[in-house]
Every structure is written in structure tokens, then in C-alpha cells.
Protein backbone atom coordinates (compact mmCIF):
# COMPACT_ATOMS: atom_id res chain seq x y z
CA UNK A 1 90.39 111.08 125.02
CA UNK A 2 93.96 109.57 124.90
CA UNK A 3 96.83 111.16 127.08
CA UNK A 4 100.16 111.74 126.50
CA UNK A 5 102.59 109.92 128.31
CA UNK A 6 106.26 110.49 128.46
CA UNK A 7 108.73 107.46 128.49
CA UNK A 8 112.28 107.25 128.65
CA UNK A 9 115.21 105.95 127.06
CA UNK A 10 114.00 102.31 127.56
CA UNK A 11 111.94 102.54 124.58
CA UNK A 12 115.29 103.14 122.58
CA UNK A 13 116.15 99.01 121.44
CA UNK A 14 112.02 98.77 120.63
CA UNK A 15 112.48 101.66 118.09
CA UNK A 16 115.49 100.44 117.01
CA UNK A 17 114.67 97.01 116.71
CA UNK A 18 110.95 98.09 114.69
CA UNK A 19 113.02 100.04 112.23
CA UNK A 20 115.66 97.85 111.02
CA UNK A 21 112.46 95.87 109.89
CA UNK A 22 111.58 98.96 107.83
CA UNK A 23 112.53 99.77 104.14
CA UNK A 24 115.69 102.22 103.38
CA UNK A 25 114.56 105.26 105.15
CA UNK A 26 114.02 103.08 108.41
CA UNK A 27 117.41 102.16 107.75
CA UNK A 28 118.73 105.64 107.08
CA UNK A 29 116.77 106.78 110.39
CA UNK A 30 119.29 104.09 112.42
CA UNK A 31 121.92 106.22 112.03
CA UNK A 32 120.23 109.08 113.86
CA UNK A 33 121.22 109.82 117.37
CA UNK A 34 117.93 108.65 119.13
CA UNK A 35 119.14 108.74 122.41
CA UNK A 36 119.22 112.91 121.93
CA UNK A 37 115.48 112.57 121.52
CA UNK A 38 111.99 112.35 123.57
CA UNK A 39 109.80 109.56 123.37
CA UNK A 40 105.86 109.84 124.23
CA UNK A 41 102.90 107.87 123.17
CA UNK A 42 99.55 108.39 123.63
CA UNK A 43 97.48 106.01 125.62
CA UNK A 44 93.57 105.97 127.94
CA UNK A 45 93.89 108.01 131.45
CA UNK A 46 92.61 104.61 132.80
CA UNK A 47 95.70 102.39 131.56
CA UNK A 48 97.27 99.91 133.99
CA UNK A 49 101.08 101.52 134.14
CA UNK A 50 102.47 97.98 133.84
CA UNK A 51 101.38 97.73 130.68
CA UNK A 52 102.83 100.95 129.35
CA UNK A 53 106.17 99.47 127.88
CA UNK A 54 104.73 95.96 127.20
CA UNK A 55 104.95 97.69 123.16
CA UNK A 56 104.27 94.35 121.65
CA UNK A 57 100.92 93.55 123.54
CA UNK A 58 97.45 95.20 122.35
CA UNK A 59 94.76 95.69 124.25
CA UNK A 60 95.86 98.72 125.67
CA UNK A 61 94.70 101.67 123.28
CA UNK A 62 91.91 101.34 120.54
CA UNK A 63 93.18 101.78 117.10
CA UNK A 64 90.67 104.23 115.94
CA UNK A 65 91.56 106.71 119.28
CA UNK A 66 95.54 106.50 117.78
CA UNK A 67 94.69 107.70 114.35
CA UNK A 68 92.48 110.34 115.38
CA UNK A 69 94.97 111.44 117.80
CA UNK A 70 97.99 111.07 115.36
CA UNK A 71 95.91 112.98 112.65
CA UNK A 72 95.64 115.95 114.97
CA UNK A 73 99.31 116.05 115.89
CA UNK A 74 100.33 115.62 111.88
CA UNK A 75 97.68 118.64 111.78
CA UNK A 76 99.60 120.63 113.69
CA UNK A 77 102.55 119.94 112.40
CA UNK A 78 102.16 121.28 108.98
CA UNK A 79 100.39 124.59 110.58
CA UNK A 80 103.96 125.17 111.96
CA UNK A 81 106.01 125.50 108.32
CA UNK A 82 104.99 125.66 105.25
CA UNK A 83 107.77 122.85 103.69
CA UNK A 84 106.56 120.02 106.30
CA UNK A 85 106.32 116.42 104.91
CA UNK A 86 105.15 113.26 106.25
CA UNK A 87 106.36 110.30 104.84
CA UNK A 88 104.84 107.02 105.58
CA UNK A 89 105.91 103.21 104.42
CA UNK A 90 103.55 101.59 102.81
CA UNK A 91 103.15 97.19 102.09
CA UNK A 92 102.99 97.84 98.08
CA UNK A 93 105.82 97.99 96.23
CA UNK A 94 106.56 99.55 92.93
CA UNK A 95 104.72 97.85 89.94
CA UNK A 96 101.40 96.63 91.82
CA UNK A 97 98.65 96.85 89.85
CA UNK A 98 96.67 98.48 92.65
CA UNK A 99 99.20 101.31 92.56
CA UNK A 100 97.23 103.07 89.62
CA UNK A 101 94.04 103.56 91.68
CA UNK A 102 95.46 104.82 94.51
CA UNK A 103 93.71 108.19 95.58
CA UNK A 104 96.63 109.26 98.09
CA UNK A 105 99.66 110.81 97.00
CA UNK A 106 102.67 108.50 97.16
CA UNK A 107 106.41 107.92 95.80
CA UNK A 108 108.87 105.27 95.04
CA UNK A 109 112.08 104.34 95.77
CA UNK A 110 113.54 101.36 93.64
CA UNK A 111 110.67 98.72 94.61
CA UNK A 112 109.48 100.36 97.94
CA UNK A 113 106.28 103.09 98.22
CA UNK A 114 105.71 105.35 100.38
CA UNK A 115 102.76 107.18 101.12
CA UNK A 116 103.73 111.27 101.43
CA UNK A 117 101.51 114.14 103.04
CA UNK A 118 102.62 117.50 102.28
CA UNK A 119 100.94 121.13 103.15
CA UNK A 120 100.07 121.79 99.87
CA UNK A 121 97.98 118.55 99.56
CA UNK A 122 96.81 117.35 102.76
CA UNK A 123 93.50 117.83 104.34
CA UNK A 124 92.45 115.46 107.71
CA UNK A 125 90.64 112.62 105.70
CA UNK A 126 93.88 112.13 103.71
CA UNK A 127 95.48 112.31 106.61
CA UNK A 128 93.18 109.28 108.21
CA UNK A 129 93.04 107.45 104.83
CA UNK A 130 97.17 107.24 104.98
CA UNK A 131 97.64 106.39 108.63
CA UNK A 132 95.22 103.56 107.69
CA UNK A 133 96.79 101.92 104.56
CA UNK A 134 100.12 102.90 105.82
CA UNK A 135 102.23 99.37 106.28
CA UNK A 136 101.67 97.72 109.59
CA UNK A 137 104.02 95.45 111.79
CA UNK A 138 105.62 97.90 111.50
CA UNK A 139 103.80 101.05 111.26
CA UNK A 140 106.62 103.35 110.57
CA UNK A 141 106.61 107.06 109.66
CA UNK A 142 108.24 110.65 109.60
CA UNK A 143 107.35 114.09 110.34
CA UNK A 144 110.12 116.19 108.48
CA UNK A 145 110.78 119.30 106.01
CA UNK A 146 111.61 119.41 102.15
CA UNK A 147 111.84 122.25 100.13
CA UNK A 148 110.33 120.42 97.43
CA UNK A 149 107.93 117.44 97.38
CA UNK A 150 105.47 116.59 94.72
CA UNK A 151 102.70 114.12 95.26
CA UNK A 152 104.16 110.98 92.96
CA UNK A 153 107.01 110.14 91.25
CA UNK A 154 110.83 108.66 92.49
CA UNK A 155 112.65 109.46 95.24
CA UNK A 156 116.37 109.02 94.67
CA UNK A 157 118.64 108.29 97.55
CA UNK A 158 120.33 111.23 98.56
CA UNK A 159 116.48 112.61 98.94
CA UNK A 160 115.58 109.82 101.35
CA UNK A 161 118.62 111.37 103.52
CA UNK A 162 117.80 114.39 103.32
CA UNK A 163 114.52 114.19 104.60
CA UNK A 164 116.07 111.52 107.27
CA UNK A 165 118.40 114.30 108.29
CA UNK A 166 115.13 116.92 108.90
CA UNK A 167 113.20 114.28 110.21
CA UNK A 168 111.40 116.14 113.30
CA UNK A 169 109.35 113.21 114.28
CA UNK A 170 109.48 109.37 114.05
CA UNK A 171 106.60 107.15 114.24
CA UNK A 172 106.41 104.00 115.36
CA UNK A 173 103.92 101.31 116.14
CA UNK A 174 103.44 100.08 119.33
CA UNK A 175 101.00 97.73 121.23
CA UNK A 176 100.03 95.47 118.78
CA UNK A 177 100.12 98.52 116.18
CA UNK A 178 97.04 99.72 117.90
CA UNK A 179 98.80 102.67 119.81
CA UNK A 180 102.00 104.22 118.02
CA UNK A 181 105.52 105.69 119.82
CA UNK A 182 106.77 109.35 118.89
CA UNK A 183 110.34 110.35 119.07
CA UNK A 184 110.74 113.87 119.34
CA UNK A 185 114.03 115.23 117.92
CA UNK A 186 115.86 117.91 120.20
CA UNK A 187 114.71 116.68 123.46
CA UNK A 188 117.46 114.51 125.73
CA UNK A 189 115.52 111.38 127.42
């Protein structure tokens, strides 16, 4: 069972540095005012607390315990509001053959995919199956609301910043991209 562990506004530069490595809606999500946000992650009650913002070495939280524990918080997420979204870049890009067979819902935007969870269509093996295939170094995703959000198809611009600008949560890997970061919107470090 993985704890939750609060962190403060050292972890600000990591998150910033991970996401201008991201595609356009990491890029859209540097222009949010971080610094007026929470950061936690979840990690063992036996971790050595020298190691907690060492984000680049693993070793310090099994994979497996992240995505369960991630699952369950994207779980209760969408039990909150009917119009959540989570929005997850992915390492395929638009036109991959493997694209056609994917069993997850996803979307596009010019060559970039990313993988999208929604209320109406997620259930917690989705969930699991996304947080898996989601991209890695870096893992990046976003907890936010839409109105509207089907399951595939293209996302223009002005969509990405919307859901940017209701973005409730940001994801981030950490540790090796075994354990992950969450920034909590609303909540002063």
C-alpha cells in the first residue's frame, strides 16, 4: 500500500522541465500558474526520505503499485462530475499502422495521439491498459472537464486549451517513470 506524500514547491523546475519535453498540450500546460498548485506523489511507508525528490532515480516505488494507485485516484475522479476527461500522451503519432487496432479510445492532434478516458467510456481495465501504453520518459497526463469528448477523432487547437485551462490534475512521471508526481490545481505550495 503506497502513501501519499506531500512535497513542495521544489518539485516546480522537475515538472516544468518534464513537460516542455511533452507534445502541445505539455506545452500549453507551461503557461499555467503551477506555483498556485499542490504537488503529492505516492510512494512505500518504508521509503528512505532522501530519496523522495531524487525524481530521476528508480528504485523507489514499483511500477505496478503506481498504476494501481493512479487508477483508483482517476476512479474517483470521474465519480465527482459527469464531464471529467483524462487525457494522456501517447509515443504513436498520427498515421501508424498500429493505430487501427488500438482497443482504447484515443485522438489526434496534427501528428501527435493521445490516449482519452472519459465517464461515458471508462471502466478500471481501460483505465490500467492506458496508464500502461501511455508515452513514457515522460509519462505525462491530465485530469480535466469537457463538455464534449468523443472517443476518436481530431482535436483542434483551441480544444487542447480548453481542456489545459480545466485541467484539475497534472501527471507526471517521476523516479525512473516507476512512481508519477500530481499537481493539484487550487492548492498554494
Amino acid at each position: 500500500m503506497l502513501k501519499e506524500v506531500s512535497l513542495n514547491s521544489n518539485t516546480i523546475p522537475y515538472i516544468r522541465a518534464c513537460l516542455a519535453q511533452g507534445d502541445t498540450v505539455s506545452q500549453y500546460l507551461l503557461d499555467l500558474p503551477l506555483e498556485q498548485g499542490a504537488v503529492t506523489t505516492f510512494l512505500p511507508p518504508t521509503v528512505n526520505l532522501e530519496t523522495i525528490t531524487k525524481f530521476e532515480v528508480g528504485g523507489v516505488v514499483a511500477k505496478q503499485q503506481t498504476y494501481v494507485t493512479l487508477a483508483n485516484l482517476i476512479g474517483s475522479y470521474f465519480k465527482q462530475n459527469e464531464n471529467r476527461v483524462g487525457l494522456f500522451e501517447a509515443i504513436e503519432q498520427q498515421g501508424d499502422k498500429y493505430l487501427s487496432s488500438l482497443t482504447v479510445p484515443f485522438m489526434t492532434h496534427k501528428n501527435e495521439v493521445y490516449y482519452i478516458l472519459t465517464n461515458q467510456s471508462y471502466d478500471g481495465a481501460q483505465i490500467m491498459t492506458i496508464l500502461q501504453r501511455a508515452r513514457s520518459y515522460p509519462f505525462i497526463g491530465i485530469l480535466t472537464s469537457a463538455l464534449h469528448m468523443a472517443g476518436r477523432g481530431q482535436l483542434e487547437s483551441d480544444e487542447l486549451k480548453e481542456l489545459v485551462a480545466q485541467t484539475d490534475y497534472i501527471l507526471v512521471g517521476a523516479y525512473d517513470d516507476e512512481g508519477v508526481l500530481i499537481w493539484r490545481k487550487g492548492v498554494k505550495l
